[in-house]
C-alpha atoms as a PDB file:
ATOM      1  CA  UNK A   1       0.000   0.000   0.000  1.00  0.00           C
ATOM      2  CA  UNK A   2       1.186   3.694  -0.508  1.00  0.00           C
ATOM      3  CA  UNK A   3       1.730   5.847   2.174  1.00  0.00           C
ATOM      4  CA  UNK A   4       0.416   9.827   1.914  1.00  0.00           C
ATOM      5  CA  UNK A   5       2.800  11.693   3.218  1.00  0.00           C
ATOM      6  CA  UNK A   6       0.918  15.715   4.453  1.00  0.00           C
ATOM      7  CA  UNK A   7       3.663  18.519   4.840  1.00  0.00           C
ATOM      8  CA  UNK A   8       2.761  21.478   5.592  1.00  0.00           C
ATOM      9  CA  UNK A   9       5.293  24.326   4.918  1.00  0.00           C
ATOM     10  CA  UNK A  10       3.180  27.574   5.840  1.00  0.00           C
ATOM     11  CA  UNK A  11       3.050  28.404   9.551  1.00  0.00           C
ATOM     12  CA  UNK A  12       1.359  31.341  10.842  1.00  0.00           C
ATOM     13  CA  UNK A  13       4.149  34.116  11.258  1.00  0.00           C
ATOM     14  CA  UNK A  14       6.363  32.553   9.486  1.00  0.00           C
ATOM     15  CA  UNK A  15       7.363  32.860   5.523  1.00  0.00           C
ATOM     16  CA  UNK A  16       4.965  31.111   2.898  1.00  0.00           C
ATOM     17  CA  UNK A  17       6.826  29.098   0.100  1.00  0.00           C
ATOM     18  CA  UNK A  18       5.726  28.566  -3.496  1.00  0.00           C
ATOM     19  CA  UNK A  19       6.524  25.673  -5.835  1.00  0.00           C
ATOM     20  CA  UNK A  20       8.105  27.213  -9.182  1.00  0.00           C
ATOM     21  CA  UNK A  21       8.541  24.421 -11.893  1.00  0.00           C
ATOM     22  CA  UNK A  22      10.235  25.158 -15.129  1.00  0.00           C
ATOM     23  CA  UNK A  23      10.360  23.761 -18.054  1.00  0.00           C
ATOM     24  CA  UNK A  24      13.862  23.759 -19.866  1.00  0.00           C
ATOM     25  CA  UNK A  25      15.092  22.250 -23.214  1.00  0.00           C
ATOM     26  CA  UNK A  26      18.450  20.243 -22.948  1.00  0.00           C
ATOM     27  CA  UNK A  27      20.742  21.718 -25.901  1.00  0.00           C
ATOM     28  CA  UNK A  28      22.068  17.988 -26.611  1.00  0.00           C
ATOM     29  CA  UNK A  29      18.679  16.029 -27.295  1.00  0.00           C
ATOM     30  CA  UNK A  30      15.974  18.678 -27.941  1.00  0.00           C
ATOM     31  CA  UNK A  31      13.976  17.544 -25.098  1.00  0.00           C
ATOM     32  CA  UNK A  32      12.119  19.304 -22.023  1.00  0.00           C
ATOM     33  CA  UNK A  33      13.224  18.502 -18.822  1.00  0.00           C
ATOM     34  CA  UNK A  34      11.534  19.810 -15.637  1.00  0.00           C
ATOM     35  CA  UNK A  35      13.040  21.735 -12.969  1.00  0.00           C
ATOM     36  CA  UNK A  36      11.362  22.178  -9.487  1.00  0.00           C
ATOM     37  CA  UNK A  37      12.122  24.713  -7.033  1.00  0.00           C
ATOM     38  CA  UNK A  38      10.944  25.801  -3.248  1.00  0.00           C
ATOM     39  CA  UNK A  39      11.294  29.217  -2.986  1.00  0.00           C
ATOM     40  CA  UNK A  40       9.697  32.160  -0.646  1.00  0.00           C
ATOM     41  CA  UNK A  41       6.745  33.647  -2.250  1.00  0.00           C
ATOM     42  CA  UNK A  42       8.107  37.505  -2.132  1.00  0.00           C
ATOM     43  CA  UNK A  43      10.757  35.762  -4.286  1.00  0.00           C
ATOM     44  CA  UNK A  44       8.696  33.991  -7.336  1.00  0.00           C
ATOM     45  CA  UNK A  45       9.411  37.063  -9.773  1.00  0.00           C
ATOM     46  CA  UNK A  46      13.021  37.031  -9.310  1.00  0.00           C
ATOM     47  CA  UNK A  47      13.269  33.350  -9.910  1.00  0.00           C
ATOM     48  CA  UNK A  48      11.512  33.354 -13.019  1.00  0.00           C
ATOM     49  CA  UNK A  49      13.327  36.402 -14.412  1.00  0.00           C
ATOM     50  CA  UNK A  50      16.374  33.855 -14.448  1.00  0.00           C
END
């Protein structure tokens, strides 16, 4: 049987955290590849800008 595993990563004071997943094409095969980040909310702008 599979487990469920329940995280919670926003706690009241503290700093809320977004999930920012790119998509980015590998120059020797062609292909998309998927690249997942954790990163402060405040910061999502300046991630993407990268």
């Amino acid at each position: 049987m599979a487990k469920k595993v329940v995280a919670t990563l926003k706690k009241e004071g503290g700093i809320t955290y977004s999930k920012v997943i790119r998509a980015v094409k590998s120059e020797k095969t062609g292909a998309y590849t998927f690249k997942e980040e954790m990163v402060p909310s405040t910061l999502v702008q300046e991630t993407l800008k990268k």
